[in-house]
PDB file of N, CA and C in Angstrom:
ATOM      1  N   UNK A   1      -5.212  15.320   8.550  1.00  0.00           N
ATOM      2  CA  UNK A   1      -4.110  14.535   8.035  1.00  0.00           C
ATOM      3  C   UNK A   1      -4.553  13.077   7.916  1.00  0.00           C
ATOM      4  N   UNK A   2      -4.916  12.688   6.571  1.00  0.00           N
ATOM      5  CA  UNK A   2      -4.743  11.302   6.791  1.00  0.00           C
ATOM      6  C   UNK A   2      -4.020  10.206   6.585  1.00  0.00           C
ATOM      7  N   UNK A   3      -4.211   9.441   7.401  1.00  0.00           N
ATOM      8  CA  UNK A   3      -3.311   8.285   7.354  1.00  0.00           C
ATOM      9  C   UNK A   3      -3.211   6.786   6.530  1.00  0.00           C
ATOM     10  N   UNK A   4      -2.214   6.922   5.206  1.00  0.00           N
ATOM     11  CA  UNK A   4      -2.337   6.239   4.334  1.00  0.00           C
ATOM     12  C   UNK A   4      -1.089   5.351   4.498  1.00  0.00           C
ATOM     13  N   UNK A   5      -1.087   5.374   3.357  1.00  0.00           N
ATOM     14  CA  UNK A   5       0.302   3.587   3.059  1.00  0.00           C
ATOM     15  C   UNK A   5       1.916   4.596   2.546  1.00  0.00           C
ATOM     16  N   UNK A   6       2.782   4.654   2.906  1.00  0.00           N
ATOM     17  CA  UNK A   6       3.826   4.648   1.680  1.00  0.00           C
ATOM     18  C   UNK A   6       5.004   3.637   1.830  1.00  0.00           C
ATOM     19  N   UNK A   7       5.328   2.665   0.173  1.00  0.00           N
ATOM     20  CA  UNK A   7       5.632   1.899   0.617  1.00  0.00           C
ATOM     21  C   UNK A   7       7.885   2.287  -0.047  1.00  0.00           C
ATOM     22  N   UNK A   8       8.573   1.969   0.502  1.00  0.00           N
ATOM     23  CA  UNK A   8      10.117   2.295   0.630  1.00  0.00           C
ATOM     24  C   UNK A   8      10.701   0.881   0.416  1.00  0.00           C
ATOM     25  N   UNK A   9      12.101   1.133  -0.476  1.00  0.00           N
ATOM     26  CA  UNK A   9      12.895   0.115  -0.469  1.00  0.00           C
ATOM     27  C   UNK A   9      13.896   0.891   0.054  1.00  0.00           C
ATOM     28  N   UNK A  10      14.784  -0.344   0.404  1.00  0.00           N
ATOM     29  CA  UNK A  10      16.152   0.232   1.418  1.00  0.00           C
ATOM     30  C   UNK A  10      15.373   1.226   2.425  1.00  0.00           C
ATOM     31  N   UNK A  11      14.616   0.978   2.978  1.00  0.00           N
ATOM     32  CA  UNK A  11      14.678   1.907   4.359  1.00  0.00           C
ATOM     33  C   UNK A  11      15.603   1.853   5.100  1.00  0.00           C
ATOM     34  N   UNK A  12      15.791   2.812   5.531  1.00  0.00           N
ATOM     35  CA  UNK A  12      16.821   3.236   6.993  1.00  0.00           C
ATOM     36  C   UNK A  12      16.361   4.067   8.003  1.00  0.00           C
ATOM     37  N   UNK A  13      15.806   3.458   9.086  1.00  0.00           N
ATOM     38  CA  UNK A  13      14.874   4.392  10.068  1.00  0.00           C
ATOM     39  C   UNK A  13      16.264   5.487  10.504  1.00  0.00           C
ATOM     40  N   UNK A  14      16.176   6.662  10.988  1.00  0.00           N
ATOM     41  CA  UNK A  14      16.931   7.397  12.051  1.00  0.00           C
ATOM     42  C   UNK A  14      16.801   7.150  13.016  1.00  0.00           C
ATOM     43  N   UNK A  15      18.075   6.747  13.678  1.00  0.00           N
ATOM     44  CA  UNK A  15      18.184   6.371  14.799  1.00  0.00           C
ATOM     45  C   UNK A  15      18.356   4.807  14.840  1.00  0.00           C
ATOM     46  N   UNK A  16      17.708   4.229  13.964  1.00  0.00           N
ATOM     47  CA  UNK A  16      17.256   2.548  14.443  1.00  0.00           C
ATOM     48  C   UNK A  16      15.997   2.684  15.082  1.00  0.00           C
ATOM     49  N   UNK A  17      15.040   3.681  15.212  1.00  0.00           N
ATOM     50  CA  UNK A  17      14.044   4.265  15.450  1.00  0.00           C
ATOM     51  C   UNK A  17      12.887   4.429  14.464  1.00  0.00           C
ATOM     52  N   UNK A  18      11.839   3.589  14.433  1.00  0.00           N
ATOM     53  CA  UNK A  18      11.369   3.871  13.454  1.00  0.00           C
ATOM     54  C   UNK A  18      10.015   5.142  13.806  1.00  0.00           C
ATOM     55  N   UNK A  19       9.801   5.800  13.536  1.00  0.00           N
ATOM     56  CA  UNK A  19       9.275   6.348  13.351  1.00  0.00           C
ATOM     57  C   UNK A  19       7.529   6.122  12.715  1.00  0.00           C
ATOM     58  N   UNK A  20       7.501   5.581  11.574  1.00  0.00           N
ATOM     59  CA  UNK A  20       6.199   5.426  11.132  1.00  0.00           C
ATOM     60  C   UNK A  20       5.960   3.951  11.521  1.00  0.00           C
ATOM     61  N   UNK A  21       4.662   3.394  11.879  1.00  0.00           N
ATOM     62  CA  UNK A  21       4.691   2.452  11.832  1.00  0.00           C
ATOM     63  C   UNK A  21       4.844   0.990  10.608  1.00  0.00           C
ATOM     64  N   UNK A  22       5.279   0.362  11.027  1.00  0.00           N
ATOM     65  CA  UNK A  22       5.352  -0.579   9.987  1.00  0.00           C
ATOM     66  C   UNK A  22       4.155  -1.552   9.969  1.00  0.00           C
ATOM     67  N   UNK A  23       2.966  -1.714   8.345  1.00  0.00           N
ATOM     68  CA  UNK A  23       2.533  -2.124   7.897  1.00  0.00           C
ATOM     69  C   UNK A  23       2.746  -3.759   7.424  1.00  0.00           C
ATOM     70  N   UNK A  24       3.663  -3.551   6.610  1.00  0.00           N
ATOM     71  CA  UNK A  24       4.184  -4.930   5.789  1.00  0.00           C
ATOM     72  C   UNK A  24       5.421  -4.881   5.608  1.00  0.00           C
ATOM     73  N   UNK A  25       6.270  -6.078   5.379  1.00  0.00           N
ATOM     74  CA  UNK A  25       7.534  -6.144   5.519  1.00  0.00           C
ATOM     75  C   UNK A  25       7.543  -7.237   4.375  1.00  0.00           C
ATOM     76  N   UNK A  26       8.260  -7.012   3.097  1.00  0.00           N
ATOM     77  CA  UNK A  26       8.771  -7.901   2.176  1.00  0.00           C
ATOM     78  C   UNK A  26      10.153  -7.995   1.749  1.00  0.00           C
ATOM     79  N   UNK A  27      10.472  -9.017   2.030  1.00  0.00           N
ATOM     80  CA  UNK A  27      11.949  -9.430   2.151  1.00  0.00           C
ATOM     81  C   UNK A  27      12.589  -8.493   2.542  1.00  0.00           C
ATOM     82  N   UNK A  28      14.078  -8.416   2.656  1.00  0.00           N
ATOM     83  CA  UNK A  28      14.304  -7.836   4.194  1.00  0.00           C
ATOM     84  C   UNK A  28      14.245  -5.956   3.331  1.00  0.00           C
ATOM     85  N   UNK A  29      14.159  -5.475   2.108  1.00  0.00           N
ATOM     86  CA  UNK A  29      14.539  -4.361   1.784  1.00  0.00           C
ATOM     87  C   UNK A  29      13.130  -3.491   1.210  1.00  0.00           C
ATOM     88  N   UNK A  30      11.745  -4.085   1.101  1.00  0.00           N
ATOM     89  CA  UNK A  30      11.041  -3.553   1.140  1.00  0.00           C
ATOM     90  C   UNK A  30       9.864  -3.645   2.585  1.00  0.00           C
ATOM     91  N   UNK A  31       9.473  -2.473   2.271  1.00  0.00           N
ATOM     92  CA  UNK A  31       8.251  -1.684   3.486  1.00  0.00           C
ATOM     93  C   UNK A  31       7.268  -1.170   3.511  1.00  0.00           C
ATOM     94  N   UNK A  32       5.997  -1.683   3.847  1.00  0.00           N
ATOM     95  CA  UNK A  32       5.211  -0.452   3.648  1.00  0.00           C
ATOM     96  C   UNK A  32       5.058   0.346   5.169  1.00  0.00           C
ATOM     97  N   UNK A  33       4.652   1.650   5.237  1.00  0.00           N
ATOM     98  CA  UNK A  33       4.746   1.927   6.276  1.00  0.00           C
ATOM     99  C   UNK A  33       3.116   3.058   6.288  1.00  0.00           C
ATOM    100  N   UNK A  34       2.623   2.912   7.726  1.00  0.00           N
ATOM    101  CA  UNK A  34       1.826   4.020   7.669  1.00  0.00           C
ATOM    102  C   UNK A  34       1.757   5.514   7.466  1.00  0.00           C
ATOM    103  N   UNK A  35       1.498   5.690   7.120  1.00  0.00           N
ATOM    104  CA  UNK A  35       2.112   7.695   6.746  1.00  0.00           C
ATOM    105  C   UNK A  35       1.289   8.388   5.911  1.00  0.00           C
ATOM    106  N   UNK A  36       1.247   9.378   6.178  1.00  0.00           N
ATOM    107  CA  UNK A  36       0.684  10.569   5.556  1.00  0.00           C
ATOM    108  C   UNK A  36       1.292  10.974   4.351  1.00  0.00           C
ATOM    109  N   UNK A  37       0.732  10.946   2.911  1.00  0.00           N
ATOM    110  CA  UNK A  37       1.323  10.704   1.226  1.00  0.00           C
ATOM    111  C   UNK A  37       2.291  12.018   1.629  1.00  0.00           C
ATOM    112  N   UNK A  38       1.595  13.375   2.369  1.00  0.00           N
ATOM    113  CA  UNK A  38       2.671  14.169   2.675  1.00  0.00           C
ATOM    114  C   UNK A  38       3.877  14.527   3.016  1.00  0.00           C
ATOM    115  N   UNK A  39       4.693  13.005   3.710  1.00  0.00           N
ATOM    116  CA  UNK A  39       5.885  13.423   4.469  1.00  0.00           C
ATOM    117  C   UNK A  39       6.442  11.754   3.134  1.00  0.00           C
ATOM    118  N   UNK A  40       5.986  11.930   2.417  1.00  0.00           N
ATOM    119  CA  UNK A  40       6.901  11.368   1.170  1.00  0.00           C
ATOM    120  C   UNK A  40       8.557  11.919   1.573  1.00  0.00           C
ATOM    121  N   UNK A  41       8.286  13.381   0.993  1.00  0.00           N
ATOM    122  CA  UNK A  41       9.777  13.440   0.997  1.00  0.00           C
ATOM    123  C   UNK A  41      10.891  13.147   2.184  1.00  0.00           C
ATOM    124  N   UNK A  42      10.341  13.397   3.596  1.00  0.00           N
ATOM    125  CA  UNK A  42      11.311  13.165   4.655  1.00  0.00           C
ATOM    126  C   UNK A  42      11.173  11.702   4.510  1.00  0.00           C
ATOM    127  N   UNK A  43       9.990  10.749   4.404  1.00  0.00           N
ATOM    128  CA  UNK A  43      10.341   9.478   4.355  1.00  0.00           C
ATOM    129  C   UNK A  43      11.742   8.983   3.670  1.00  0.00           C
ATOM    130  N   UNK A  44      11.447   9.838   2.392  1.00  0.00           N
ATOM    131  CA  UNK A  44      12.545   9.174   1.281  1.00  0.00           C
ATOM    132  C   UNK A  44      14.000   9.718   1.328  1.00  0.00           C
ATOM    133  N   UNK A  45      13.832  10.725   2.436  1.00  0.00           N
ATOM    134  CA  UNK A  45      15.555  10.597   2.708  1.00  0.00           C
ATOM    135  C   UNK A  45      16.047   9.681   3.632  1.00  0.00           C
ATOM    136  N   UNK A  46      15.019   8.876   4.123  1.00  0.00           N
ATOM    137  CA  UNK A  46      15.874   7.696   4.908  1.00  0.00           C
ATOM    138  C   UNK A  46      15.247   6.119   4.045  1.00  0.00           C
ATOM    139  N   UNK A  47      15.102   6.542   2.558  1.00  0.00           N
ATOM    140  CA  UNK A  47      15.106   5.091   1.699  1.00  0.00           C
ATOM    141  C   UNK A  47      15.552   5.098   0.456  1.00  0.00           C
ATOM    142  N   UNK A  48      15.611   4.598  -0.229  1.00  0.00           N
ATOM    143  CA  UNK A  48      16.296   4.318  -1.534  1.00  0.00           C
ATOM    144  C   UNK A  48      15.336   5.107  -2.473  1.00  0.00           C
ATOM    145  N   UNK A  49      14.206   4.561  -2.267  1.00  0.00           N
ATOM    146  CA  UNK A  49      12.769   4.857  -2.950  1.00  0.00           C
ATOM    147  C   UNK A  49      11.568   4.572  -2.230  1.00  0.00           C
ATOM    148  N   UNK A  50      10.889   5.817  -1.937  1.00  0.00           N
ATOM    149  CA  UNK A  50       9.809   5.881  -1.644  1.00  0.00           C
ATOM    150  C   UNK A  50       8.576   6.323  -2.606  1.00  0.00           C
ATOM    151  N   UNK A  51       7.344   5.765  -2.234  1.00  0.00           N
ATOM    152  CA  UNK A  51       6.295   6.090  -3.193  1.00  0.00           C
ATOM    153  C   UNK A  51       4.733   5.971  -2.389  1.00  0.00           C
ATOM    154  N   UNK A  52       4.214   7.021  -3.014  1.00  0.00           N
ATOM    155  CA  UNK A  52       2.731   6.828  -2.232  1.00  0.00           C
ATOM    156  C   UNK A  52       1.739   7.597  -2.829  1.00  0.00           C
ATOM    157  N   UNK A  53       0.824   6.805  -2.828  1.00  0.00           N
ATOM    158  CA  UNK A  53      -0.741   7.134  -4.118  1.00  0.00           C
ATOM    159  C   UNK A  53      -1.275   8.284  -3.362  1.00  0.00           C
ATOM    160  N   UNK A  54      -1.783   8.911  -4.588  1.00  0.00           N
ATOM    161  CA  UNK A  54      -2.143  10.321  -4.367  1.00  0.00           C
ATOM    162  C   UNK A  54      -4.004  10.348  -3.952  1.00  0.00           C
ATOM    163  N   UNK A  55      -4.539  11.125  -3.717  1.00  0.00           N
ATOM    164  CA  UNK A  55      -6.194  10.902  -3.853  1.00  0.00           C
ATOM    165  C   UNK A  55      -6.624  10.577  -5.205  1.00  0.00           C
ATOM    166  N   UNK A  56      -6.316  11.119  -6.331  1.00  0.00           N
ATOM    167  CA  UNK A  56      -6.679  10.825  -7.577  1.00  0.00           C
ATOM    168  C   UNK A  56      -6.264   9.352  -7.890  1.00  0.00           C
ATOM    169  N   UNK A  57      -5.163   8.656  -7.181  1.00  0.00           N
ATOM    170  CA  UNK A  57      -5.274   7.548  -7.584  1.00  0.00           C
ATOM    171  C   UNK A  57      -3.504   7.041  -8.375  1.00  0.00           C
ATOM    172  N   UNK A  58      -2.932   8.516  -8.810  1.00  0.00           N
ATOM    173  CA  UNK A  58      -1.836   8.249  -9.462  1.00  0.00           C
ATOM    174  C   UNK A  58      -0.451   8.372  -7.983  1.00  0.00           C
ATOM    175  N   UNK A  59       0.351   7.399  -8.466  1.00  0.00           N
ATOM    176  CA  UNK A  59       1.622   7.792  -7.269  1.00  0.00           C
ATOM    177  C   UNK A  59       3.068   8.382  -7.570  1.00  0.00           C
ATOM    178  N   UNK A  60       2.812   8.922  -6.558  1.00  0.00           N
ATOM    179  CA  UNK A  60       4.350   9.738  -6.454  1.00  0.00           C
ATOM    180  C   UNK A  60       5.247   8.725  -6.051  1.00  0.00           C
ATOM    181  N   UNK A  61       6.329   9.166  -6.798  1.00  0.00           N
ATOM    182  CA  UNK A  61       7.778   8.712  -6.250  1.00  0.00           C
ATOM    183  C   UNK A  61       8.959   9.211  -5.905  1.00  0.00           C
ATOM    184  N   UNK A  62       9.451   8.912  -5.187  1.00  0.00           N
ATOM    185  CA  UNK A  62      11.125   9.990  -5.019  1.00  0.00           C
ATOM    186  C   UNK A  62      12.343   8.840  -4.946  1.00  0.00           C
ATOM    187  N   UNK A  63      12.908   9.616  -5.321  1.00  0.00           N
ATOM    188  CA  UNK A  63      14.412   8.507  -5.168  1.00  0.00           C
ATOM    189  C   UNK A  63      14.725   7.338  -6.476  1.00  0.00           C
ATOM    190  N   UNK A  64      15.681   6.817  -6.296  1.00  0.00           N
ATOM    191  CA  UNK A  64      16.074   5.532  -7.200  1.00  0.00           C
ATOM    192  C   UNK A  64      15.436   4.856  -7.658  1.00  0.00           C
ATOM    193  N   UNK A  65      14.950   5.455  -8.885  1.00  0.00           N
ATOM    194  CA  UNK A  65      13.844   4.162  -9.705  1.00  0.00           C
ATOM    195  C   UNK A  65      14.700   2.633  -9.497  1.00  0.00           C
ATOM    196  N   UNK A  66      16.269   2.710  -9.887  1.00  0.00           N
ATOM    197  CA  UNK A  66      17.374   1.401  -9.701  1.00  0.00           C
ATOM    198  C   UNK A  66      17.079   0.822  -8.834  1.00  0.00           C
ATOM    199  N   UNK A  67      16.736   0.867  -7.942  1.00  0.00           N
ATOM    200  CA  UNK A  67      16.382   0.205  -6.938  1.00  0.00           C
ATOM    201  C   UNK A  67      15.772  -0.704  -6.937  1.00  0.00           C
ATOM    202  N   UNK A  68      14.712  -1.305  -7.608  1.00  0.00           N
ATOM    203  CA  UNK A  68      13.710  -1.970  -7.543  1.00  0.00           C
ATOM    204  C   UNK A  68      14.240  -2.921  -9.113  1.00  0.00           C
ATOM    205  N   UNK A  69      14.908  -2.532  -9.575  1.00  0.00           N
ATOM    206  CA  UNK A  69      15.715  -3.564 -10.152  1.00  0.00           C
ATOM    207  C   UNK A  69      16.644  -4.468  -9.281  1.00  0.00           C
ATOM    208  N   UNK A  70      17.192  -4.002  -8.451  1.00  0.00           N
ATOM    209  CA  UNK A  70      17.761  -4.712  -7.986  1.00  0.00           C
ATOM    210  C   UNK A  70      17.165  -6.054  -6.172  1.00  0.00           C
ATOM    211  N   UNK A  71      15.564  -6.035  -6.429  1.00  0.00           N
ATOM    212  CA  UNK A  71      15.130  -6.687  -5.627  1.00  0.00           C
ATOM    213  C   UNK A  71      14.802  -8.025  -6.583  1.00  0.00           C
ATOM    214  N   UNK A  72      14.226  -9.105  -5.748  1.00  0.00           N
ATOM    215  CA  UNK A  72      14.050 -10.306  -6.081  1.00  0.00           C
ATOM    216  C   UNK A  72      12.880 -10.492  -6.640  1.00  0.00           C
ATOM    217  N   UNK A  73      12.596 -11.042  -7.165  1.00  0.00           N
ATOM    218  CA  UNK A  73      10.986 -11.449  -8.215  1.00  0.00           C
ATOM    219  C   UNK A  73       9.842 -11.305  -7.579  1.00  0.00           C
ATOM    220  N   UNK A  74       9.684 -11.758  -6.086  1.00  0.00           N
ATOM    221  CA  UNK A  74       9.004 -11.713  -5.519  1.00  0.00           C
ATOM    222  C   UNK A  74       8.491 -10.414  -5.185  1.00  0.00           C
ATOM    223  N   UNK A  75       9.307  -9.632  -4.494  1.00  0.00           N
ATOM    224  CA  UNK A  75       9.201  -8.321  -4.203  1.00  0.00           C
ATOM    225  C   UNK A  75       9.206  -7.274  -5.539  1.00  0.00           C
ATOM    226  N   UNK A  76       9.365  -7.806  -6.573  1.00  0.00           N
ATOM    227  CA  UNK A  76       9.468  -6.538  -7.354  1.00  0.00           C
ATOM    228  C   UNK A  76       8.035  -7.044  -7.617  1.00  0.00           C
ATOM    229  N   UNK A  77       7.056  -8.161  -7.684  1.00  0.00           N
ATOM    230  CA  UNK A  77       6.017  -8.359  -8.054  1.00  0.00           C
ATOM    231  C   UNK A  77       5.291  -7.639  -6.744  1.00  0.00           C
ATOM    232  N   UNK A  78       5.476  -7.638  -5.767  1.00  0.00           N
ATOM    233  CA  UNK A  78       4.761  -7.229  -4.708  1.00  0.00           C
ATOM    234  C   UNK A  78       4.430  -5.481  -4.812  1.00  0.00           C
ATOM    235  N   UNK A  79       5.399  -4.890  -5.369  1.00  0.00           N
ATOM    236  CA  UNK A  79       5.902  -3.466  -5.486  1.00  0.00           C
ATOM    237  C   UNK A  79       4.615  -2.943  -6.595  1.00  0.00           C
ATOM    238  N   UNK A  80       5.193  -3.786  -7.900  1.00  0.00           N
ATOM    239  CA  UNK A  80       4.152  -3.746  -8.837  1.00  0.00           C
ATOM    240  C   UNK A  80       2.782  -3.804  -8.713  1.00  0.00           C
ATOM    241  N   UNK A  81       2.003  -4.948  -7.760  1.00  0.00           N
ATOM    242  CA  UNK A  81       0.695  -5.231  -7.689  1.00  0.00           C
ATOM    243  C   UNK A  81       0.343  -4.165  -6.147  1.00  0.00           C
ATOM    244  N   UNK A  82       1.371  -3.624  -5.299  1.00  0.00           N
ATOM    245  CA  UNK A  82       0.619  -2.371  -4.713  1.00  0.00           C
ATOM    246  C   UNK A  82       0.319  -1.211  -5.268  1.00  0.00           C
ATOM    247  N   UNK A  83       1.626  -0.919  -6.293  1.00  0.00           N
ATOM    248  CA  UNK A  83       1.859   0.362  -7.022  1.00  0.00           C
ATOM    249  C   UNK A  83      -0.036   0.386  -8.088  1.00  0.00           C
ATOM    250  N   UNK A  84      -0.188  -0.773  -8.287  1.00  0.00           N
ATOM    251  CA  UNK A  84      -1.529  -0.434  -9.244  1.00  0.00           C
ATOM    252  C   UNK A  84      -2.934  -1.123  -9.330  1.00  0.00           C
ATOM    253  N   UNK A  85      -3.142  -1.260  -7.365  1.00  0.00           N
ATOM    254  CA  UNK A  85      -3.987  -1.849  -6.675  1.00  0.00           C
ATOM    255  C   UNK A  85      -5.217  -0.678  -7.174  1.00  0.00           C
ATOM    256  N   UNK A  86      -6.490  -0.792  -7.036  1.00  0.00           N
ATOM    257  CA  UNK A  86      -7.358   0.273  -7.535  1.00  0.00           C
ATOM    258  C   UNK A  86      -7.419   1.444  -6.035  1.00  0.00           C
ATOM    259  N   UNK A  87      -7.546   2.639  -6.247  1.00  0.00           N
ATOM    260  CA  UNK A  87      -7.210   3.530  -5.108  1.00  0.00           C
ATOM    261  C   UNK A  87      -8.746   3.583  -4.229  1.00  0.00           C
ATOM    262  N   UNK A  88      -9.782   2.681  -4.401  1.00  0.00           N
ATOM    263  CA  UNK A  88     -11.013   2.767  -3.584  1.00  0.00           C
ATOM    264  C   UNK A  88     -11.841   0.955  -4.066  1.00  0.00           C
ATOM    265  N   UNK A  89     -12.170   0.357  -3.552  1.00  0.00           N
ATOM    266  CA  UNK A  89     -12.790  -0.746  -3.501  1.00  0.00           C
ATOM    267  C   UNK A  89     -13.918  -0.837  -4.729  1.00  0.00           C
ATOM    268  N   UNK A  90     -14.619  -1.330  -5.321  1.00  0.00           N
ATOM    269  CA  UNK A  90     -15.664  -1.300  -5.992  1.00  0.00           C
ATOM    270  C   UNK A  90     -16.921  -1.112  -5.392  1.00  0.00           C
ATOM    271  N   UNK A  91     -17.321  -0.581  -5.578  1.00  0.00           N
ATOM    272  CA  UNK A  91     -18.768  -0.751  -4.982  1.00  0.00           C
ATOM    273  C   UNK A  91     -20.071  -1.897  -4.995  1.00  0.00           C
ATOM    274  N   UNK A  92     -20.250  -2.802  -4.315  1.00  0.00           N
ATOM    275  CA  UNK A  92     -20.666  -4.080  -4.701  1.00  0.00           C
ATOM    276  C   UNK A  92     -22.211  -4.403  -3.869  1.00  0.00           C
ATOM    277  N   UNK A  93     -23.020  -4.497  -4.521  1.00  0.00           N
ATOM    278  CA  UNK A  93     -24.391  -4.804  -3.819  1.00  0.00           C
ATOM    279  C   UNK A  93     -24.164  -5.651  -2.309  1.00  0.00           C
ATOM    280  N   UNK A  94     -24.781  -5.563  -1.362  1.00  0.00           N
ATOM    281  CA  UNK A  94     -24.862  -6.118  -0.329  1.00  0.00           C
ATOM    282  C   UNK A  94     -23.673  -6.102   0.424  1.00  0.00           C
ATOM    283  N   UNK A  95     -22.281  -5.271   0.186  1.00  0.00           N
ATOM    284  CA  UNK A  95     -21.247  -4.996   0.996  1.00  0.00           C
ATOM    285  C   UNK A  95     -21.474  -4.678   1.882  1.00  0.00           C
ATOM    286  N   UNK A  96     -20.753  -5.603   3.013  1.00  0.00           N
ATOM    287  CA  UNK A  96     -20.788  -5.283   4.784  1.00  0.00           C
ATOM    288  C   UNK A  96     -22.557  -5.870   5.501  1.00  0.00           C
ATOM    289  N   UNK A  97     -23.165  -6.288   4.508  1.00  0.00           N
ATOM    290  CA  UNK A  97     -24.508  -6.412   4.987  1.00  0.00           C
ATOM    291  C   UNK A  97     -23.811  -8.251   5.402  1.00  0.00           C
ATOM    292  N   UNK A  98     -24.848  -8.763   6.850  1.00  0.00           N
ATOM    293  CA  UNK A  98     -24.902  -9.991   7.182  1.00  0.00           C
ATOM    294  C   UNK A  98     -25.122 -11.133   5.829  1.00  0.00           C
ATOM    295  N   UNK A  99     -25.342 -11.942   5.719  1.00  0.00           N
ATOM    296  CA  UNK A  99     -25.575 -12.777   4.614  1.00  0.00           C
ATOM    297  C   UNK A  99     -27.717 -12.876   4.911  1.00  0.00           C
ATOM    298  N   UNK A 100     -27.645 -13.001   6.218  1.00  0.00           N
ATOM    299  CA  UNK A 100     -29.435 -13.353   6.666  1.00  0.00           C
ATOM    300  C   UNK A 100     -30.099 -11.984   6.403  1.00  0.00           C
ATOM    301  N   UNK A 101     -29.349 -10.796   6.031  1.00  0.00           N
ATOM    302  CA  UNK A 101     -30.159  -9.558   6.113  1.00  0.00           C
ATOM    303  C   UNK A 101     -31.050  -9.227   5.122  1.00  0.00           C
ATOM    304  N   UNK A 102     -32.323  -8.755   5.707  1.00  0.00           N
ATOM    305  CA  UNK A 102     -33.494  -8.710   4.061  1.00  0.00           C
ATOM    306  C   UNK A 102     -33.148  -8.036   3.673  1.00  0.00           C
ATOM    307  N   UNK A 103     -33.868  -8.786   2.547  1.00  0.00           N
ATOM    308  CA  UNK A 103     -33.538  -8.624   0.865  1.00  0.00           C
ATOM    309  C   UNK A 103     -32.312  -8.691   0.547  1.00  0.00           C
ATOM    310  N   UNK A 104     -31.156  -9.299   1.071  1.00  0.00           N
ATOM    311  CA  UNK A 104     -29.884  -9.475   0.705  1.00  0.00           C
ATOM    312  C   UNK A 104     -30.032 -11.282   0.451  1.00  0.00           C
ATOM    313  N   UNK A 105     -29.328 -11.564  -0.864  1.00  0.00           N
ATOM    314  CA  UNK A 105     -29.359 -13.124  -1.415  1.00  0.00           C
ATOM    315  C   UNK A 105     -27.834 -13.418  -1.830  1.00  0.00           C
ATOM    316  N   UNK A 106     -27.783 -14.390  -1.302  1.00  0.00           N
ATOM    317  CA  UNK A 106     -26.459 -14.560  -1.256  1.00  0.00           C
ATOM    318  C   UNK A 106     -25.786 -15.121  -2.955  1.00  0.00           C
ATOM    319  N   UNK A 107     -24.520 -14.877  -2.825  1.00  0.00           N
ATOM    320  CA  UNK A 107     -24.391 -15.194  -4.462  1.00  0.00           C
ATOM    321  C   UNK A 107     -24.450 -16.520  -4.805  1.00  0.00           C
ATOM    322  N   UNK A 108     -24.132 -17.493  -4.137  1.00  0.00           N
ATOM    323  CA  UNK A 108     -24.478 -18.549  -3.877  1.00  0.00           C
ATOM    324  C   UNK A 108     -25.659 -19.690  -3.935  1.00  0.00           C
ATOM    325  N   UNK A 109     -26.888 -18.769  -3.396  1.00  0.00           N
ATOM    326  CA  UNK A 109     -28.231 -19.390  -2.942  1.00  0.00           C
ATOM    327  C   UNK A 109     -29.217 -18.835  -4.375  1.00  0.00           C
ATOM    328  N   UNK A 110     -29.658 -19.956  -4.906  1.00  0.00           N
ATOM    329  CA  UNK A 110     -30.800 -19.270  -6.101  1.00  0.00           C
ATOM    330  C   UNK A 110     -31.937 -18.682  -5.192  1.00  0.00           C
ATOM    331  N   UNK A 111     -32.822 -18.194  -6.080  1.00  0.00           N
ATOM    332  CA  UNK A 111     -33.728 -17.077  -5.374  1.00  0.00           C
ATOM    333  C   UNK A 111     -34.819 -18.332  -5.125  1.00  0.00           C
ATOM    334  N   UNK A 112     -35.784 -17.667  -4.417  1.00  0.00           N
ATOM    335  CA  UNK A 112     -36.882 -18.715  -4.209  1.00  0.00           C
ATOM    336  C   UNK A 112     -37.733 -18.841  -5.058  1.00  0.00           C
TER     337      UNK A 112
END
């Protein structure tokens, strides 16, 4: 089972209990929360709208597309730029390597 992002407007934990942990918090009606893309649907009976990217990259949604009309600029931009973040990093020469490590040149420093 792994453990990914799904992010909910209007959440309503059960109980007042939350259950998944909470990730990010944008203005008071959106969430992202940690979770498995699998329990989408129980998520989204305690939110307005829930959604969470699949392995291929495309995301599911359940619930009130309306919803997200009715948030503030900010957050509907926030919604937008997670909803179509790239689903794996690029692959980039010298990632995770020290800056001093051979044969790694920094982008910065001309060559010798």
């Amino acid at each position: 089972m792994a453990e990914e992002e799904v992010l909910v407007v209007g959440y309503q934990p059960e109980g007042g209990r939350e259950r998944w942990p909470v990730v990010a918090r944008v203005a008071p009606h959106v969430v992202v929360l940690r979770a498995d893309p699998e329990e989408l649907g129980e998520i989204a009976r305690h939110a307005r709208l829930a959604m969470a990217r699949s392995p291929d990259g495309s995301v599911d949604v359940r619930g009130e597309q309306g919803a997200l009309d009715e948030l503030d600029e900010g957050a509907r931009l926030y919604v937008r730029a997670w909803r179509e973040r790239p689903a794996a990093k690029p692959d980039r020469p010298g990632e995770g390597l020290a800056w001093d490590h051979p044969g790694f040149q920094p982008p910065d420093r001309p060559p010798n």
